[in-house]
N, C-alpha and C. Protein backbone atom coordinates (compact mmCIF):
# COMPACT_ATOMS: atom_id res chain seq x y z
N UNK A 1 5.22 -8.79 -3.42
CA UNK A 1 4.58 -9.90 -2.75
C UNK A 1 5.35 -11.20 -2.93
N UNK A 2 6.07 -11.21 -3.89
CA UNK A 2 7.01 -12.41 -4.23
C UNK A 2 8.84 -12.03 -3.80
N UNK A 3 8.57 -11.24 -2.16
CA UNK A 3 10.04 -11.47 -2.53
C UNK A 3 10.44 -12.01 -0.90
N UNK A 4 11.60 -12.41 -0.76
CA UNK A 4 11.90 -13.04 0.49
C UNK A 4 11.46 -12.64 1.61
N UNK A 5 11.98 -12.90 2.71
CA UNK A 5 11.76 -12.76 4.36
C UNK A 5 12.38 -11.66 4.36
N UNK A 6 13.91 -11.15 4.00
CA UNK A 6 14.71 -10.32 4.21
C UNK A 6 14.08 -9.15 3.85
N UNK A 7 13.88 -8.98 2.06
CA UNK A 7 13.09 -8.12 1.52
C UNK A 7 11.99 -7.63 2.39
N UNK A 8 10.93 -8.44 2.74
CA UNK A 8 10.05 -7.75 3.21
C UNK A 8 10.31 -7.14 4.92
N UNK A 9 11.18 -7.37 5.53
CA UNK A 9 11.68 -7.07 6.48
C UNK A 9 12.10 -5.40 6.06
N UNK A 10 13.16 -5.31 5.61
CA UNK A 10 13.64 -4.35 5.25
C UNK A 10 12.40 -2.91 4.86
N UNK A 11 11.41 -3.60 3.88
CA UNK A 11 10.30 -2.86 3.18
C UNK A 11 9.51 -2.04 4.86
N UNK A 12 9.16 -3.38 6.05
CA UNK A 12 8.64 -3.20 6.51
C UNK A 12 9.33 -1.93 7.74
N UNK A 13 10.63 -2.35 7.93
CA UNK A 13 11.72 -0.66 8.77
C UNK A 13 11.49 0.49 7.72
N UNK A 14 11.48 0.09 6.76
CA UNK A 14 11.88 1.57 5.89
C UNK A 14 10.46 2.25 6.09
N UNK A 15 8.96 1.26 5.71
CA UNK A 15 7.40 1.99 6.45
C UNK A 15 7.43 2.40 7.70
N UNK A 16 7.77 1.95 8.66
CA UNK A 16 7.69 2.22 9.99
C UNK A 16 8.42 3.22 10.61
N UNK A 17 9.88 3.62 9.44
CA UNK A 17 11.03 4.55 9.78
C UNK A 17 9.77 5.99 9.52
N UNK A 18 9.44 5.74 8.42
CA UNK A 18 8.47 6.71 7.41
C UNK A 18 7.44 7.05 8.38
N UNK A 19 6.86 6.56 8.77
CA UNK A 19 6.08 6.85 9.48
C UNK A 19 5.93 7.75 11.07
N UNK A 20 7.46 7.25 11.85
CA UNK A 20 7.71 7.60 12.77
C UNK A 20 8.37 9.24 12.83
N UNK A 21 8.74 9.64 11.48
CA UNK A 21 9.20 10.90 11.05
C UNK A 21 7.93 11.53 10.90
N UNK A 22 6.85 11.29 10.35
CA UNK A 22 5.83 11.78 10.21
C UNK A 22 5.10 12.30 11.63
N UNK A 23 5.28 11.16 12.58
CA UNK A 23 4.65 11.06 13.77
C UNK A 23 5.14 12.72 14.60
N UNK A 24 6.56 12.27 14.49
CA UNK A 24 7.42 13.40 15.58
C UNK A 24 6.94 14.66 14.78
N UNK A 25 7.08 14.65 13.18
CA UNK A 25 6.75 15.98 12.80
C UNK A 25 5.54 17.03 13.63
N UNK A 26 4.75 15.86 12.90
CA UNK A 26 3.38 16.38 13.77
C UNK A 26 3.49 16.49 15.29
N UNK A 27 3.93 16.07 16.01
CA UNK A 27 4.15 16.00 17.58
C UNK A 27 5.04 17.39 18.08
N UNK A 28 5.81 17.66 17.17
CA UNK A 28 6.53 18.88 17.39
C UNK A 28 6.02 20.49 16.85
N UNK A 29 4.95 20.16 16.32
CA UNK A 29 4.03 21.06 15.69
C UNK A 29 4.49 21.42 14.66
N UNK A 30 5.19 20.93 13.36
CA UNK A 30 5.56 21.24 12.37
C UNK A 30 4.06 20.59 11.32
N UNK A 31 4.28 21.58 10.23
CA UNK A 31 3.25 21.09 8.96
C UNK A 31 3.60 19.86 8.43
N UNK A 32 2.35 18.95 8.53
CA UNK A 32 2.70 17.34 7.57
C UNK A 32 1.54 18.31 6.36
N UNK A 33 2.60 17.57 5.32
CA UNK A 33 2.01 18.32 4.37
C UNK A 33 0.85 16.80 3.54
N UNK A 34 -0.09 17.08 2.69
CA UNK A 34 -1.45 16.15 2.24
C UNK A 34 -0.71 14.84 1.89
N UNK A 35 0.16 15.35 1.13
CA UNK A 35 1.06 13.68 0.51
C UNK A 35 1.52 12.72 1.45
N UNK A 36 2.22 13.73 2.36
CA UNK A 36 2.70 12.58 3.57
C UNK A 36 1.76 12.06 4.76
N UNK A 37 0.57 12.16 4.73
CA UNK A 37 -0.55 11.68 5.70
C UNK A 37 -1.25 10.83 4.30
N UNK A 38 -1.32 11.07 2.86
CA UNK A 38 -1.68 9.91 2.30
C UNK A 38 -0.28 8.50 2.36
N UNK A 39 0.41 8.99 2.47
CA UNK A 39 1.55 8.18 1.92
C UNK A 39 1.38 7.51 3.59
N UNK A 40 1.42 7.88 4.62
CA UNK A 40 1.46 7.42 6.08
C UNK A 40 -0.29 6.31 5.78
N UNK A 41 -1.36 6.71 5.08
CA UNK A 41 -2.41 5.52 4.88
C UNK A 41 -2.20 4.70 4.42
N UNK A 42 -1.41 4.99 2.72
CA UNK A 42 -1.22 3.93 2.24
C UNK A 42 -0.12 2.82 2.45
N UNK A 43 1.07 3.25 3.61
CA UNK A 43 1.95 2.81 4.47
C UNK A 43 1.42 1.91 4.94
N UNK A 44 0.43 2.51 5.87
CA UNK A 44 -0.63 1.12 7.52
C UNK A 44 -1.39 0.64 6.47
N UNK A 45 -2.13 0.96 5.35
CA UNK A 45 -2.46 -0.63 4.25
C UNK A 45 -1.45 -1.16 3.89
N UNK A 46 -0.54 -1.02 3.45
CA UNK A 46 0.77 -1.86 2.87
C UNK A 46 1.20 -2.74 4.03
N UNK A 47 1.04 -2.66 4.97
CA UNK A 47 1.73 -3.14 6.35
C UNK A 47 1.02 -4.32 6.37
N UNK A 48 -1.06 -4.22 6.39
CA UNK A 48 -1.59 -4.60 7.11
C UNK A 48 -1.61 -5.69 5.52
N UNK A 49 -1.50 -5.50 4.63
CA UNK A 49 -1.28 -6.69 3.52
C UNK A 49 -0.35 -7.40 3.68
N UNK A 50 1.14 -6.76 3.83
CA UNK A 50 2.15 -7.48 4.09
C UNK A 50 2.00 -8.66 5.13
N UNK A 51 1.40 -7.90 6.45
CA UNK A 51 1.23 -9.30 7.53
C UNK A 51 0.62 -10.29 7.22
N UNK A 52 -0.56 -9.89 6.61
CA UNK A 52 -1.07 -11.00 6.15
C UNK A 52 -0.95 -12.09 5.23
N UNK A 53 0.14 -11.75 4.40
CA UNK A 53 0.36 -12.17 3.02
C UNK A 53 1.50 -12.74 3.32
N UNK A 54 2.14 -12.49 4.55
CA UNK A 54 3.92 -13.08 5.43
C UNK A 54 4.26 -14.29 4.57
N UNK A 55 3.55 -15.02 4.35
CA UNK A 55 3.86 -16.75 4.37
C UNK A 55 3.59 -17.18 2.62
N UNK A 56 2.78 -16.02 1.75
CA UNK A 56 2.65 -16.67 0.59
C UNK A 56 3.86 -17.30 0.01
N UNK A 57 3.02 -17.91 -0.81
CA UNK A 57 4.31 -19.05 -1.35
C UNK A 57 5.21 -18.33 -2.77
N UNK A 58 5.72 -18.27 -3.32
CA UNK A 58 6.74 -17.84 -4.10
C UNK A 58 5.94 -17.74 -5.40
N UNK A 59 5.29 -18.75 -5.55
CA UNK A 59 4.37 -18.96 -7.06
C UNK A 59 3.31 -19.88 -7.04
């Protein structure tokens, strides 16, 4: 929560990369296995904190 613009940029491709692998998995009819549909929830909460939290101040 305390780290730059860049940082959280980066945090936020690497969730969205994660996620989009998950997506096609399932779309292609392959098994998402329990971890990676929790890890894809706790992803879209991490996201939906991050947006909101965009602007906190450093300290």
């Amino acid at each position: 929560s305390k780290s730059d613009a860049l940082g959280k940029a980066i945090l936020t491709l690497q969730l969205f990369w994660f996620m989009l692998q998950v997506v096609v998995c399932s779309s292609t009819c392959l098994a998402v296995t329990l971890i990676e549909l929790d890890t894809v929830c706790m992803a879209v909460l991490s996201l939906l904190v991050l947006f909101l939290w965009w602007d906190k101040p450093l300290r």
